[in-house]
N, C-alpha and C. Protein backbone atom coordinates (compact mmCIF):
# COMPACT_ATOMS: atom_id res chain seq x y z
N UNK A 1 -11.71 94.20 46.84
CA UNK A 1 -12.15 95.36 47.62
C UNK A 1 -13.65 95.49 47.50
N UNK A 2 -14.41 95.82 48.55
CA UNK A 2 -15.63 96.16 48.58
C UNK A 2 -15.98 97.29 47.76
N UNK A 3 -16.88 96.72 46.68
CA UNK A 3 -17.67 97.62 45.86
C UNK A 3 -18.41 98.65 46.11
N UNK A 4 -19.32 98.46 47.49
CA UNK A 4 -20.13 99.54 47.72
C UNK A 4 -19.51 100.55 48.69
N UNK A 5 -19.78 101.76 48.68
CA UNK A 5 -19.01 102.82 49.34
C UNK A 5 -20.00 102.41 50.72
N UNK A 6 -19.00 103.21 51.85
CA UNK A 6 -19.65 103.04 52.74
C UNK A 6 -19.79 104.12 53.56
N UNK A 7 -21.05 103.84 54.36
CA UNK A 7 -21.29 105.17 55.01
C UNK A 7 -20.62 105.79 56.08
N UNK A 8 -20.41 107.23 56.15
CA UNK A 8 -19.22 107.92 56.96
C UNK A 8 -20.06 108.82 57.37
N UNK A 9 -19.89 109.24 58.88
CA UNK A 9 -20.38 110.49 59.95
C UNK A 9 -19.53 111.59 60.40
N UNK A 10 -19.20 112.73 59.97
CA UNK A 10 -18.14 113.63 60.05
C UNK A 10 -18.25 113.85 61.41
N UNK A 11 -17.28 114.11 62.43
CA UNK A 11 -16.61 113.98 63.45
C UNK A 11 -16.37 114.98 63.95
N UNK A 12 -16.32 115.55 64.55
CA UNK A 12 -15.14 116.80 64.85
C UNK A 12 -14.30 116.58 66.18
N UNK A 13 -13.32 116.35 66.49
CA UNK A 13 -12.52 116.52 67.79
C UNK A 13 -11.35 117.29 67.85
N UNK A 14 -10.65 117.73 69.03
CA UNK A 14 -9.77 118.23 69.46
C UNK A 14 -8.52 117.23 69.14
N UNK A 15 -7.19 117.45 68.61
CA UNK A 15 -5.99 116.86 68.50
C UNK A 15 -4.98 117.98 68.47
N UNK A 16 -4.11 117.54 69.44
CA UNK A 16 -3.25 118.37 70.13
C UNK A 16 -2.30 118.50 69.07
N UNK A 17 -1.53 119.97 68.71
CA UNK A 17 -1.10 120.29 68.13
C UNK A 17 0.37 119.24 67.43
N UNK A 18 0.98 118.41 68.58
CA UNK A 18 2.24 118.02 67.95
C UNK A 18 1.90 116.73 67.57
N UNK A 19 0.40 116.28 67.71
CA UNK A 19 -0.27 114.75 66.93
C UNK A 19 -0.46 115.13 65.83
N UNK A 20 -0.82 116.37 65.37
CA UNK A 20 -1.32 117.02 64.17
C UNK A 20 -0.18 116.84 63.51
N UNK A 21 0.68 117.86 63.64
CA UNK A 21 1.89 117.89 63.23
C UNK A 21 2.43 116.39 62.80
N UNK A 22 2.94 115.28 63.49
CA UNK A 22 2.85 113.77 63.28
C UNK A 22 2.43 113.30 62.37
N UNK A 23 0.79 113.77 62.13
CA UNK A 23 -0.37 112.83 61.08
C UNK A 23 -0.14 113.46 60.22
N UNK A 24 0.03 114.66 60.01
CA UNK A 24 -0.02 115.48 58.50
C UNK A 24 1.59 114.74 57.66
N UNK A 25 2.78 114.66 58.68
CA UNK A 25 3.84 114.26 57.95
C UNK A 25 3.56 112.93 57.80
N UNK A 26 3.22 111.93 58.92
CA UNK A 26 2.71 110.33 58.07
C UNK A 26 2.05 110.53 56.97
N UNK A 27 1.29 111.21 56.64
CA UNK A 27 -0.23 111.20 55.67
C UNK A 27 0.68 111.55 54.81
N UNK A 28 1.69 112.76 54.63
CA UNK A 28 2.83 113.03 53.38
C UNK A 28 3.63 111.70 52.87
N UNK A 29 4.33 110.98 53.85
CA UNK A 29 5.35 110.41 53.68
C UNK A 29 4.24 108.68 53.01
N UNK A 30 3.48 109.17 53.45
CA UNK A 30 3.12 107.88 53.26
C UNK A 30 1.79 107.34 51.74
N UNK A 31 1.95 108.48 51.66
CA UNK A 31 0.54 109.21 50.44
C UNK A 31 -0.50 108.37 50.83
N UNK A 32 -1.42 109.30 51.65
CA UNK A 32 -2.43 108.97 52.12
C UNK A 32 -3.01 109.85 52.75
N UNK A 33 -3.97 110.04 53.11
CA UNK A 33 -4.85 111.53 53.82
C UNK A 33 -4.89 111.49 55.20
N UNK A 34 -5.15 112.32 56.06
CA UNK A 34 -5.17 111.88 57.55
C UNK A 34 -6.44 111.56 57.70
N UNK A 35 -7.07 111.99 57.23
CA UNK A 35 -8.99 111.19 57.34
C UNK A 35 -8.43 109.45 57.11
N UNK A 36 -7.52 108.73 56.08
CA UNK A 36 -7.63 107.18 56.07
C UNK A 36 -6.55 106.79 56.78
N UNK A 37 -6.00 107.80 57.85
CA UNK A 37 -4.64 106.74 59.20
C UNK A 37 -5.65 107.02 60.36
N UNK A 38 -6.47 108.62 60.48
CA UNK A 38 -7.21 108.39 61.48
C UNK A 38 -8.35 106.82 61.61
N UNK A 39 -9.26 106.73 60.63
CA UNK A 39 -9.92 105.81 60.55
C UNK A 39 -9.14 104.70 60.66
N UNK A 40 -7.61 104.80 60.22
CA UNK A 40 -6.95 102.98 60.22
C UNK A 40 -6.78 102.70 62.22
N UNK A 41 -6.54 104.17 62.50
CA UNK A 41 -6.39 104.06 63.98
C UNK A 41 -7.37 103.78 64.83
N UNK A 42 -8.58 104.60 64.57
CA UNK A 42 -9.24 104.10 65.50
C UNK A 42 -10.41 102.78 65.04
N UNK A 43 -9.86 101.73 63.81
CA UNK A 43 -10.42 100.82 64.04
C UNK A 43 -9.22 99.81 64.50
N UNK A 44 -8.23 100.15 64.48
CA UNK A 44 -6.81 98.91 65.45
C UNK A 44 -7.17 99.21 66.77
N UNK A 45 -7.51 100.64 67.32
CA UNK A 45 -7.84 100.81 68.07
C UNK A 45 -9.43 99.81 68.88
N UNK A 46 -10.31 99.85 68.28
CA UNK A 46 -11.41 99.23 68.24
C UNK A 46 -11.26 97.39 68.51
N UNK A 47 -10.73 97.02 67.00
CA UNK A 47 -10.46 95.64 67.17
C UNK A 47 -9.17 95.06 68.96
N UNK A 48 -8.39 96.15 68.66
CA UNK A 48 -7.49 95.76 69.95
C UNK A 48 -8.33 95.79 71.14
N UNK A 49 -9.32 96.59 71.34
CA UNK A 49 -10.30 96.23 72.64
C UNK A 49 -11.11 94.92 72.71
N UNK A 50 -11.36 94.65 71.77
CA UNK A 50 -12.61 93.60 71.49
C UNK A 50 -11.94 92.07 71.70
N UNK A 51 -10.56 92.40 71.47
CA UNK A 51 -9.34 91.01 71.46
C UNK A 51 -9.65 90.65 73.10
N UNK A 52 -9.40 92.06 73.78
CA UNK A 52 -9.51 91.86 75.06
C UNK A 52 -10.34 91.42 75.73
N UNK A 53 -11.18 91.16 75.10
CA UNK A 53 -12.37 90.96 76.09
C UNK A 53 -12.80 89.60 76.04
């Protein structure tokens, strides 16, 4: 694992109430925070565009 921490830009967006609802029970079930499934999402998200191209 990478040693050095890395740098993070706090965010703010809108997420519709029953995604919320969703991430908070993944983030339970899964012990993990919704700050590290959001970030896992939108870099699958990220890499899956870049495949495309």
């Amino acid at each position: 694992m990478n040693t050095k921490q890395k740098k993070s830009t706090d965010v703010r967006f809108r997420l519709e109430g029953e995604l919320h609802e969703s991430l908070k029970e993944k983030a339970k079930k899964e012990e993990r925070s919704m700050n590290y499934l959001m970030n896992k999402a939108v870099e699958l998200l990220l890499n899956q565009e870049s495949a495309k191209a």
